[in-house]
Protein backbone atom coordinates (compact mmCIF):
# COMPACT_ATOMS: atom_id res chain seq x y z
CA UNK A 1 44.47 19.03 -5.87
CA UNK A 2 45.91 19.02 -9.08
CA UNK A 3 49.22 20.07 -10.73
CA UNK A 4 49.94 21.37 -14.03
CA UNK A 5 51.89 19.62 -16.57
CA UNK A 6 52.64 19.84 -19.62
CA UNK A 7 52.77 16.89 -22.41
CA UNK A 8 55.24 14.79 -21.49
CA UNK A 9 53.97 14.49 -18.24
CA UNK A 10 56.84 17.50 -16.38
CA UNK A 11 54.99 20.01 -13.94
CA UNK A 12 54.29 23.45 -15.37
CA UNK A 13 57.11 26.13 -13.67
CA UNK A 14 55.28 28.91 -12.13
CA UNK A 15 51.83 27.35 -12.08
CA UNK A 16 50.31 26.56 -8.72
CA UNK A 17 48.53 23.07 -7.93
CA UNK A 18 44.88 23.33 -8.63
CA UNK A 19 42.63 22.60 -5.86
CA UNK A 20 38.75 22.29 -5.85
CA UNK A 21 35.77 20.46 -3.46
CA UNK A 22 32.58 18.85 -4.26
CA UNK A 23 29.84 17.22 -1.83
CA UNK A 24 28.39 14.16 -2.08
CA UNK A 25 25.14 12.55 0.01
CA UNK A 26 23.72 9.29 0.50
CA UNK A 27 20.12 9.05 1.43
CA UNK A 28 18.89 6.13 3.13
CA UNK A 29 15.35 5.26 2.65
CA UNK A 30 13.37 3.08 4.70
CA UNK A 31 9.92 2.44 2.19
CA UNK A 32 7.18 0.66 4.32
CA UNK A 33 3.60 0.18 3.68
CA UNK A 34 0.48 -1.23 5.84
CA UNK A 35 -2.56 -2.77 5.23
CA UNK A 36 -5.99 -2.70 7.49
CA UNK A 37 -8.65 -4.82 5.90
CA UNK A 38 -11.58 -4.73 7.21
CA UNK A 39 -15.58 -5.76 6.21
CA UNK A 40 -19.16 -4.30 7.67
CA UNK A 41 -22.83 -4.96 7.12
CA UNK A 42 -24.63 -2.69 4.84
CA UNK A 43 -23.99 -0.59 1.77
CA UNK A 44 -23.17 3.34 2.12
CA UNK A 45 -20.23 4.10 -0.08
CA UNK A 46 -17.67 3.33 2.18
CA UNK A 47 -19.07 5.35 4.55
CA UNK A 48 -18.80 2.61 7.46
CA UNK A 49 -15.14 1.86 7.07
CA UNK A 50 -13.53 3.93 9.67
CA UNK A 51 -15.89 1.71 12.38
CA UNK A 52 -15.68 -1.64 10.43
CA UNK A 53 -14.37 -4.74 12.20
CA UNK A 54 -13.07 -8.03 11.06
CA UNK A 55 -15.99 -10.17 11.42
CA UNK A 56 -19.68 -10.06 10.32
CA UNK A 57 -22.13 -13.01 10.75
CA UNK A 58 -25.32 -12.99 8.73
CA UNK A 59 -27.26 -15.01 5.88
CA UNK A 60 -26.71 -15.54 2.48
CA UNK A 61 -27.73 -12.40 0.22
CA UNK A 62 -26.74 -9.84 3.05
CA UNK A 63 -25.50 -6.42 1.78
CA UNK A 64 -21.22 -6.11 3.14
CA UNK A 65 -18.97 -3.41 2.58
CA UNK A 66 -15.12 -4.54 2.70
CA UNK A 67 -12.63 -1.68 3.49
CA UNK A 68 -8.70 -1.23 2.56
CA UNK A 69 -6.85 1.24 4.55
CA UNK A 70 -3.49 1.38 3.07
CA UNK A 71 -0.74 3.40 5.04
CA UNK A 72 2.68 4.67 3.85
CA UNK A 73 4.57 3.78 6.31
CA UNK A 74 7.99 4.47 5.21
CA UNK A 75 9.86 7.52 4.32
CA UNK A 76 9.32 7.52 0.41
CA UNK A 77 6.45 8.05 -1.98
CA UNK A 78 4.74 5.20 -3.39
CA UNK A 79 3.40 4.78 -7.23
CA UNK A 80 2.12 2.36 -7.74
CA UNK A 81 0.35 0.79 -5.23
CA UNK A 82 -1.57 -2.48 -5.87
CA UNK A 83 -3.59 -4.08 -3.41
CA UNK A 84 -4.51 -7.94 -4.74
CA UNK A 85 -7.58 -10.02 -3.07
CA UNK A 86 -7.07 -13.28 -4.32
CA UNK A 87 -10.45 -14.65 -2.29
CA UNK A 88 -12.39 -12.26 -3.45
CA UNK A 89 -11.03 -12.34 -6.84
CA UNK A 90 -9.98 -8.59 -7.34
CA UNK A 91 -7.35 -6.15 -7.43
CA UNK A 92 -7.42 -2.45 -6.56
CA UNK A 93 -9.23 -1.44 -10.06
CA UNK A 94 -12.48 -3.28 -8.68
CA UNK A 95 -12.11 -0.61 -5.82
CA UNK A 96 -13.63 2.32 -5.22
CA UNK A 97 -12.24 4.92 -3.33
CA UNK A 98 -13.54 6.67 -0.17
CA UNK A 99 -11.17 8.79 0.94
CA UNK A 100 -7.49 9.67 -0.07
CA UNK A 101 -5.11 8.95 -2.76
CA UNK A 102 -3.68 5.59 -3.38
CA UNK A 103 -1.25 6.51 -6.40
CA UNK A 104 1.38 7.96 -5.77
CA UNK A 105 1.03 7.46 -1.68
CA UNK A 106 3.45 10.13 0.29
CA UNK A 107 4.63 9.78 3.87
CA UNK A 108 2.63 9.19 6.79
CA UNK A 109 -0.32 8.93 3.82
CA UNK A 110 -3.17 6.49 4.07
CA UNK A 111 -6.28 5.88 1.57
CA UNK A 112 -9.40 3.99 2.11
CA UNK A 113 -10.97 1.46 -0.78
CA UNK A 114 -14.17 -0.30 -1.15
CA UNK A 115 -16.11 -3.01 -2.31
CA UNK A 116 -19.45 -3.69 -2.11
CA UNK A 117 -21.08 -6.97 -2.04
CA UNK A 118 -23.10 -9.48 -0.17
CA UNK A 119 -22.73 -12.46 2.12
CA UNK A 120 -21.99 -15.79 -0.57
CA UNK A 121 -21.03 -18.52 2.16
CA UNK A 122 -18.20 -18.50 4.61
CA UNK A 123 -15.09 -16.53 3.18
CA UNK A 124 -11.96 -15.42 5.56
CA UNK A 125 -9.84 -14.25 3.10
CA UNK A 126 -6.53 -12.27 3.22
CA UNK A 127 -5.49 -9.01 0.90
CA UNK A 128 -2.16 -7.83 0.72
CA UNK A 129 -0.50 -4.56 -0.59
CA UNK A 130 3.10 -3.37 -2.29
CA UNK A 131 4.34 -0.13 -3.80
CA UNK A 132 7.16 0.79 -5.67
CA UNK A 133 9.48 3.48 -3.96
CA UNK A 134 9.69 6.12 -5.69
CA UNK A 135 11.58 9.47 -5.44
CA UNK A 136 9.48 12.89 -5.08
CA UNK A 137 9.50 13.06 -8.91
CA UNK A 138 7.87 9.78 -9.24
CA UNK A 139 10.69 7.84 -10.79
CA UNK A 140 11.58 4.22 -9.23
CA UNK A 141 14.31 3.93 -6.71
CA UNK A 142 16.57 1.29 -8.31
CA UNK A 143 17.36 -1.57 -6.33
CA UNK A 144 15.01 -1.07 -3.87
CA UNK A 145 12.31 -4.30 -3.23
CA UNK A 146 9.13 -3.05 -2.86
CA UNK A 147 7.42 -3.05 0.45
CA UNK A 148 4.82 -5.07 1.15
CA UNK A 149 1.72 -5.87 3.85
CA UNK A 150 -1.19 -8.17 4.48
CA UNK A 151 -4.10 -8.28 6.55
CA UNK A 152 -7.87 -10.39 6.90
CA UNK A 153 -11.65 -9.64 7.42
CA UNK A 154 -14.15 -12.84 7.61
CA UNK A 155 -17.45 -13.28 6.60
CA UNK A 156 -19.67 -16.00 8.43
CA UNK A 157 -22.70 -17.17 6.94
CA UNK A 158 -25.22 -18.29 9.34
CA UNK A 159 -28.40 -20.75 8.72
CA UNK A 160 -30.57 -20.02 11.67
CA UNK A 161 -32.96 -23.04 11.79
CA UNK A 162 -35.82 -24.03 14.29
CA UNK A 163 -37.71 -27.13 14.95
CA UNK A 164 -40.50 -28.43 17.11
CA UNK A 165 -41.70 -31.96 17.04
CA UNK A 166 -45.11 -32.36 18.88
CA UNK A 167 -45.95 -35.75 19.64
């Protein structure tokens, strides 16, 4: 509500107060992300991940897929993701993907990556994931610390070995 005045400051005679609303709303967002890693015997494309575990035992040179199921979890888009393997020396541009998209990431979204490679010694390593919130136009929420996640597969290499001593 507003009155008229004139110059010096004196209400306007015969001029009713001004009145006029607006709305306002706050949105509170909750971003969240996951991350399954996960590693299988063989090579197929990526094929395998949806069964993969988080252990495979074998010899040196054996063919392994590793997976990356990344979930949005929260209640904002994500772009971009990055998913960092320090043990295995990559980030998500050494990954292939299998199914979904990884950038941007909506809702209740999740994408599978890839790597293939084979057994090089013992290895239990641990990849982790972030994403910047974003809103649906794909500009950064300010202020907002993006979420993060973490999870491990292990490879075992094994050295069968047999002996007999006749005497």
């Amino acid at each position: 509500v507003g009155t008229p005045v004139d110059g010096s400051g004196d209400p306007l005679p015969g001029i009713d107060p001004i009145h006029d609303t607006d709305t306002a709303q706050v949105d509170v967002v909750d971003p969240a992300v996951s991350l399954v890693k996960s590693v299988y015997q063989g090579h197929d494309a990526g094929a395998g991940c949806d069964t993969a575990g988080d252990v495979v035992r074998n010899v040196n040179g054996t063919p392994v897929t590793w997976c990356f199921t990344v979930t949005n979890d929260g209640d904002v888009p994500l772009n971009p993701v990055s998913i960092d393997d320090g043990d295995l020396g990559i980030d998500q541009g050494d990954l292939t993907v299998a199914s979904g998209s990884i950038s941007p990431l909506a809702p209740g979204d999740s994408a599978t990556l890839y790597l293939e490679g084979t057994i090089d010694g013992d290895l239990l390593n641990t990849a982790s994931v972030s994403g910047v919130p974003t809103d649906p136009g794909g500009t950064p929420l300010p202020g907002i610390d993006p979420p993060t996640g973490g999870d491990t597969a292990q490879v075992d290499e094994v050295g069968p070995a047999i002996s007999v001593a006749k005497t």
